[in-house]
C-alpha atoms as a PDB file:
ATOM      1  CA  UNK A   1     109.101  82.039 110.512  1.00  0.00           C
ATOM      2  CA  UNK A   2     107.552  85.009 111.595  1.00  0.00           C
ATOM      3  CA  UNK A   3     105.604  87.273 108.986  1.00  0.00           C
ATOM      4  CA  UNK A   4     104.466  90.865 108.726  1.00  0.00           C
ATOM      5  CA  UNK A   5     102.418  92.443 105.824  1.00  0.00           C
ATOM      6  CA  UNK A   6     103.115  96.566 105.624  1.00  0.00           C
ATOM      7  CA  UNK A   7     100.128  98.065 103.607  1.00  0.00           C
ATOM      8  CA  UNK A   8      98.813 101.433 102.592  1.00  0.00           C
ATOM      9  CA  UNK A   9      98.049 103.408  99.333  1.00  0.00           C
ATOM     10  CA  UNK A  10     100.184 103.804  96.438  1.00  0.00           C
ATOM     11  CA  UNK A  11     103.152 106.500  97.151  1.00  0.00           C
ATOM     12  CA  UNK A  12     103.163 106.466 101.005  1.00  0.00           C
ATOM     13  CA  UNK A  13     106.444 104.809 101.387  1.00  0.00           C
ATOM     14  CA  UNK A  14     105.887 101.400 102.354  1.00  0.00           C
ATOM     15  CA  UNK A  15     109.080 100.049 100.419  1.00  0.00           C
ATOM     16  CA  UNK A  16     111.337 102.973 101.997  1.00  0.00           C
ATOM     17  CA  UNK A  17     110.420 101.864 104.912  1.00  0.00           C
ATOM     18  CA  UNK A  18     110.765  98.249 104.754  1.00  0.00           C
ATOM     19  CA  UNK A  19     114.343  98.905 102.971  1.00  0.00           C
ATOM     20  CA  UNK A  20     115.682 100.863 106.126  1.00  0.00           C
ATOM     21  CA  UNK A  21     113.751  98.428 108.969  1.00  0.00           C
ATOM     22  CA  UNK A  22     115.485  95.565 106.632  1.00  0.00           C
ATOM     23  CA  UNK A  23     118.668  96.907 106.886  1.00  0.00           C
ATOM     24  CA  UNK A  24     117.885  97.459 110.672  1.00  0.00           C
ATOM     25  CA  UNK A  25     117.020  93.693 111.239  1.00  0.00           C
ATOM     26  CA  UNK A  26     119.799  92.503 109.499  1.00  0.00           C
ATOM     27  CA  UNK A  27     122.440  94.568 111.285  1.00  0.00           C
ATOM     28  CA  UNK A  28     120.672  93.114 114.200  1.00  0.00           C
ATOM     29  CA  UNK A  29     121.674  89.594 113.304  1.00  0.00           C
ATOM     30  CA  UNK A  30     118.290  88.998 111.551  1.00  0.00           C
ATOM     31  CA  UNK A  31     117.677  86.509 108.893  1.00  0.00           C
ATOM     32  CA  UNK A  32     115.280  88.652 106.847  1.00  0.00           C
ATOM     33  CA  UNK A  33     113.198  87.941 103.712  1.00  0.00           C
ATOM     34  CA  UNK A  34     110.872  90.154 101.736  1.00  0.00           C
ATOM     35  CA  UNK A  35     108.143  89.386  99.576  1.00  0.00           C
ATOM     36  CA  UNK A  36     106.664  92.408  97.122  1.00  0.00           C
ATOM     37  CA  UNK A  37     102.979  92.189  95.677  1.00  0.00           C
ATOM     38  CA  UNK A  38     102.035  93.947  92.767  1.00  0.00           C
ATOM     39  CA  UNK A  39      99.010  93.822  90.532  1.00  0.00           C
ATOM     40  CA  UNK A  40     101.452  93.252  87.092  1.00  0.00           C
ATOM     41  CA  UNK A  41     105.200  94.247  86.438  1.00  0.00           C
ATOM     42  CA  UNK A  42     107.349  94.028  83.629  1.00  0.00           C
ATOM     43  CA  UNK A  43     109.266  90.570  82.781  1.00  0.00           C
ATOM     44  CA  UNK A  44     112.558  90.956  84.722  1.00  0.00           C
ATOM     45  CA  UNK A  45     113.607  88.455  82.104  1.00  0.00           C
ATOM     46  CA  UNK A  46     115.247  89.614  79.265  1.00  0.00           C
ATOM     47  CA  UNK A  47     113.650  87.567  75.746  1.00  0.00           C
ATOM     48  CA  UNK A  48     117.112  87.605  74.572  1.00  0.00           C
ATOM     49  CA  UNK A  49     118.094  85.386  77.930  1.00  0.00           C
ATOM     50  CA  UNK A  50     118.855  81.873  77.797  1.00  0.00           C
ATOM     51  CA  UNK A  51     116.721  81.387  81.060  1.00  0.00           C
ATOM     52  CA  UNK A  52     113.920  83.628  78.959  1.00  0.00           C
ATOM     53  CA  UNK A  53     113.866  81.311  75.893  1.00  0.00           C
ATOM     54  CA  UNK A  54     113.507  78.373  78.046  1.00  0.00           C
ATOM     55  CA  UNK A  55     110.347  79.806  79.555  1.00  0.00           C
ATOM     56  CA  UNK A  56     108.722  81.223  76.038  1.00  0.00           C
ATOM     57  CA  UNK A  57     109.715  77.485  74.982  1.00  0.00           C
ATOM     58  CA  UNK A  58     107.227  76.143  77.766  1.00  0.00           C
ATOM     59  CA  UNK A  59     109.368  75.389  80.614  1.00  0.00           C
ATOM     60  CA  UNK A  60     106.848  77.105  83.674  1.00  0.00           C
ATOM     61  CA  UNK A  61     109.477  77.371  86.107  1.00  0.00           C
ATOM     62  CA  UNK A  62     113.211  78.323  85.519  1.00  0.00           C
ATOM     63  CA  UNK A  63     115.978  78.678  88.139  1.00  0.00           C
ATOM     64  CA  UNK A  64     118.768  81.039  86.785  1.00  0.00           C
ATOM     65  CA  UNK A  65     121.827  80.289  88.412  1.00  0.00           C
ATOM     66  CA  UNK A  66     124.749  82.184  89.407  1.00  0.00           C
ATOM     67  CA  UNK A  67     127.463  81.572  92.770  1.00  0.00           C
ATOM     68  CA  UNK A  68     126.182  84.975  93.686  1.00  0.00           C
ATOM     69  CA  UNK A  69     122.158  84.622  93.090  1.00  0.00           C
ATOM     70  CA  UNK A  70     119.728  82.307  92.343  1.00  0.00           C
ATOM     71  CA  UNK A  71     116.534  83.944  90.663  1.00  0.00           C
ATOM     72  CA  UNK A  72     113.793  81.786  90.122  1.00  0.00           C
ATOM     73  CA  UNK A  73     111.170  82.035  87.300  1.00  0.00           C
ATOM     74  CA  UNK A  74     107.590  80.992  88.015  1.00  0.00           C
ATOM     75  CA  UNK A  75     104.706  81.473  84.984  1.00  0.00           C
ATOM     76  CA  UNK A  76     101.015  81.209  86.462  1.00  0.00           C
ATOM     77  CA  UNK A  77      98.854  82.736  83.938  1.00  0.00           C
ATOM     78  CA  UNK A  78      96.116  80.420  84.515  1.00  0.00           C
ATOM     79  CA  UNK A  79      95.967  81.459  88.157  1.00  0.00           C
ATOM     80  CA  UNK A  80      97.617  83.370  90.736  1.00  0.00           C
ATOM     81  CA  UNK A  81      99.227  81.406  93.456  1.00  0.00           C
ATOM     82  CA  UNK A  82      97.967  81.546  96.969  1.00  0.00           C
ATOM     83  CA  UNK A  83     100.310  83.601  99.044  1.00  0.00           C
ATOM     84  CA  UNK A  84     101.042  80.537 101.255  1.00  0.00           C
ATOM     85  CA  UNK A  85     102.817  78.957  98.087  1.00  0.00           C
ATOM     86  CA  UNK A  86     104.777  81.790  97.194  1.00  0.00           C
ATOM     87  CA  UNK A  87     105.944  82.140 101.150  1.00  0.00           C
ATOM     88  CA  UNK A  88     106.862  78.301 100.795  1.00  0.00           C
ATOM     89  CA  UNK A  89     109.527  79.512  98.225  1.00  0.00           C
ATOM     90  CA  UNK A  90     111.439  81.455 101.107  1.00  0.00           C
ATOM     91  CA  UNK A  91     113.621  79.147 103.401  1.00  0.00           C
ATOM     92  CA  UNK A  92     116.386  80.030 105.588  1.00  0.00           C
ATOM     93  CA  UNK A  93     114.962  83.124 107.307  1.00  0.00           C
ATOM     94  CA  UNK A  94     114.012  83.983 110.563  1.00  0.00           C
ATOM     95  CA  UNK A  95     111.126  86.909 109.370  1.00  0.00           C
ATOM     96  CA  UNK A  96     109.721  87.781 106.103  1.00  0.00           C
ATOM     97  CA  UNK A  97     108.058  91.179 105.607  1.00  0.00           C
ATOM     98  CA  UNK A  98     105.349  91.545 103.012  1.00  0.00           C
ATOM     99  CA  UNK A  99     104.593  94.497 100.580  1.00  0.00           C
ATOM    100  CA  UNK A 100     100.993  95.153  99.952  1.00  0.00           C
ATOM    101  CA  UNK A 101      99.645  91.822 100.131  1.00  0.00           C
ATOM    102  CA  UNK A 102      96.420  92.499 102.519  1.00  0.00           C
ATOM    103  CA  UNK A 103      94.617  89.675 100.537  1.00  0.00           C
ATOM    104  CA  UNK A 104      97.258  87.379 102.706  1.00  0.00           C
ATOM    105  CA  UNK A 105      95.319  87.819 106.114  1.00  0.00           C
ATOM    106  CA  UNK A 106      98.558  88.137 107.968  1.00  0.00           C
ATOM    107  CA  UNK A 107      98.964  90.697 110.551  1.00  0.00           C
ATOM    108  CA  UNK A 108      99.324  93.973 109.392  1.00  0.00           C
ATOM    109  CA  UNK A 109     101.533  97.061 109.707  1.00  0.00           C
ATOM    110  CA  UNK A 110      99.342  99.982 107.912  1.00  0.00           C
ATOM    111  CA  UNK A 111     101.708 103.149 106.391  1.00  0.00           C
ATOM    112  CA  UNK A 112      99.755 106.681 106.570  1.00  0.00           C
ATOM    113  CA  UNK A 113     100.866 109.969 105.397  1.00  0.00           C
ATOM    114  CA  UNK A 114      99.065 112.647 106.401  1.00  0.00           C
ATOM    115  CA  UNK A 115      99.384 114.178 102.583  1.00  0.00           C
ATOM    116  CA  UNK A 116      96.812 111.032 101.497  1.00  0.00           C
ATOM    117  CA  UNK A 117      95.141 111.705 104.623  1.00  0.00           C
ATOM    118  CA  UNK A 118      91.540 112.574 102.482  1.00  0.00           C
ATOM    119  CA  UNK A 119      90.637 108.539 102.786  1.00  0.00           C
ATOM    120  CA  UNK A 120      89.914 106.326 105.989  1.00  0.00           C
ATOM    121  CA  UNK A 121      92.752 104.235 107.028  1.00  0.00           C
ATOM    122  CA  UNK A 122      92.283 100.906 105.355  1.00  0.00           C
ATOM    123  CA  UNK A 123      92.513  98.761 108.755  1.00  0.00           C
ATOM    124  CA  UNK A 124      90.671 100.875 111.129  1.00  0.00           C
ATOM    125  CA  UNK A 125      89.076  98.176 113.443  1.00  0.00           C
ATOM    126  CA  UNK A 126      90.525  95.001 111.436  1.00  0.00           C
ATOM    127  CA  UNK A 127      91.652  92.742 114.424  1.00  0.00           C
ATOM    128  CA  UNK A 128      94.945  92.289 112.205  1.00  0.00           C
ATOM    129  CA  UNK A 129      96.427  95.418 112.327  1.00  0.00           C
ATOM    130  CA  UNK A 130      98.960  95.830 115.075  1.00  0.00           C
ATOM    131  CA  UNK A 131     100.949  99.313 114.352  1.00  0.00           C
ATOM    132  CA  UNK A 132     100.622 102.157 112.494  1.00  0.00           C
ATOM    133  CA  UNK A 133     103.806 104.324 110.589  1.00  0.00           C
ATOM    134  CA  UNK A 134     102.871 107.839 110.310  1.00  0.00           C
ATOM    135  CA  UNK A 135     103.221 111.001 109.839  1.00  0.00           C
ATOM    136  CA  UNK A 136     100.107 111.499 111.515  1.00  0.00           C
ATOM    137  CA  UNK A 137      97.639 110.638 114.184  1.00  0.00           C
ATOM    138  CA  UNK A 138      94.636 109.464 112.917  1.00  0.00           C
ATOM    139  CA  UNK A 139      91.484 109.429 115.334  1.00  0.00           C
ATOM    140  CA  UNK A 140      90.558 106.620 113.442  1.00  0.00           C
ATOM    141  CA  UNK A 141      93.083 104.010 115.324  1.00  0.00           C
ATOM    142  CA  UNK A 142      92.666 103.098 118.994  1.00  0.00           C
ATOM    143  CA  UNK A 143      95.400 104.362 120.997  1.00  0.00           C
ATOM    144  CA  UNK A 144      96.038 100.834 121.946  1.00  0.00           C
ATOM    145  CA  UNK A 145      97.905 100.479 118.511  1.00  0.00           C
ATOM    146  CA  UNK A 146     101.492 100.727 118.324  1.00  0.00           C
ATOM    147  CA  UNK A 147     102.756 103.924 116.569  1.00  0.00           C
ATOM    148  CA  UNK A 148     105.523 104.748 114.772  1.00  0.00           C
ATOM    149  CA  UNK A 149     107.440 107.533 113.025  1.00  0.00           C
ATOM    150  CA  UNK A 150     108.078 107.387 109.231  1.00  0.00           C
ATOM    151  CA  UNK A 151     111.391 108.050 109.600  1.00  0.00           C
ATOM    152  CA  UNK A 152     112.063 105.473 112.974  1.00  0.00           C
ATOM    153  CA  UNK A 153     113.147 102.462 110.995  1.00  0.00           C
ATOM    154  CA  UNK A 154     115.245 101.494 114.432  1.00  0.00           C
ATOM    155  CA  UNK A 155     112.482 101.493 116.437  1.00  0.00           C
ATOM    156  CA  UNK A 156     110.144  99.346 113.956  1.00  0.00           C
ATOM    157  CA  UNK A 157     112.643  96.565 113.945  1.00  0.00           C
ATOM    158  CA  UNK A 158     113.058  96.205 117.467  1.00  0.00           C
ATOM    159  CA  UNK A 159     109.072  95.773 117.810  1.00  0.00           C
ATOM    160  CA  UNK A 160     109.063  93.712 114.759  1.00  0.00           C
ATOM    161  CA  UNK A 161     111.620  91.804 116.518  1.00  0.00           C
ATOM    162  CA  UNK A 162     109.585  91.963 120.158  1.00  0.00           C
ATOM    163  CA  UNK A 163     106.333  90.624 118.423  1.00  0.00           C
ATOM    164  CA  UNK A 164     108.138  87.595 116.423  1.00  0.00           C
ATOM    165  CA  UNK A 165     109.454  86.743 120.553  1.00  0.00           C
ATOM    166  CA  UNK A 166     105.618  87.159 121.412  1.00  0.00           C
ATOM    167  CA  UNK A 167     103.705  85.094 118.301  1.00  0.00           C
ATOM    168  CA  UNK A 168     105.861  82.369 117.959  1.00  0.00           C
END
């Protein structure tokens, strides 16, 4: 299973862009998956839920189960999980793309727009970042680094799909 993180500041478009290179992939045939980091969100959960009061009651994981989805429930206040065990939840794919997870140490796709352009790219000479979508050029990144539009979703997925060929 082949996995990418996309990273970049708040507002830049990292999740439009994963969205349309998903949709890419999977038109190509692609088994995709996605994972999303965030630093808190609100309890999809509703308290009201069966699957909710089974979780408030102690129960630290919860599948809720439909035929059309399966949503599962994991509670780690004491800790947050290392990415490796939340990838291990993910089966059945071919390539997973990751939302703002740099902490993961995967290889990295970093998303620049040249309206935040006042800061340093974050992964300017990190070995693990392989492209760059921009709006943009920024002197900062060797011209050995792929590049890609913002709005060349298309293009992205056949790389994406050229480098999971290459690493694996």
């Amino acid at each position: 299973m082949f996995t990418l993180a996309f990273v970049g500041d708040s507002g830049v478009g990292k999740t439009t862009i994963l969205a349309a290179v998903i949709r890419e992939l999977t038109a190509m045939g692609s088994r995709v998956g996605a994972v999303k980091h965030s630093k808190e969100f609100d309890d999809p959960d509703p308290r009201t839920k069966d699957s909710a009061r089974m979780r408030a009651a102690g129960a630290s994981r919860v599948v809720l189960a439909s035929p059309t989805m399966t949503a599962f429930f994991w509670d780690h206040a004491a800790r947050e999980p290392e990415f490796e065990e939340r990838l291990a939840l993910i089966r059945d794919v071919e390539i997973v793309l990751v939302e703002s997870y740099a902490a993961a140490g995967l290889p990295v796709v970093e998303v620049l727009r040249a309206a935040h352009a006042t800061k340093k790219p974050r992964f300017a000479g990190d070995p693990r970042l392989c492209a760059i979508v921009s709006d943009y050029d920024p002197p900062e990144i060797p011209q050995t680094i792929s590049r890609f539009s913002l709005e060349d979703a298309p293009s992205i997925a056949r790389w994406i799909l050229q480098l999971a060929r290459e690493r694996s």
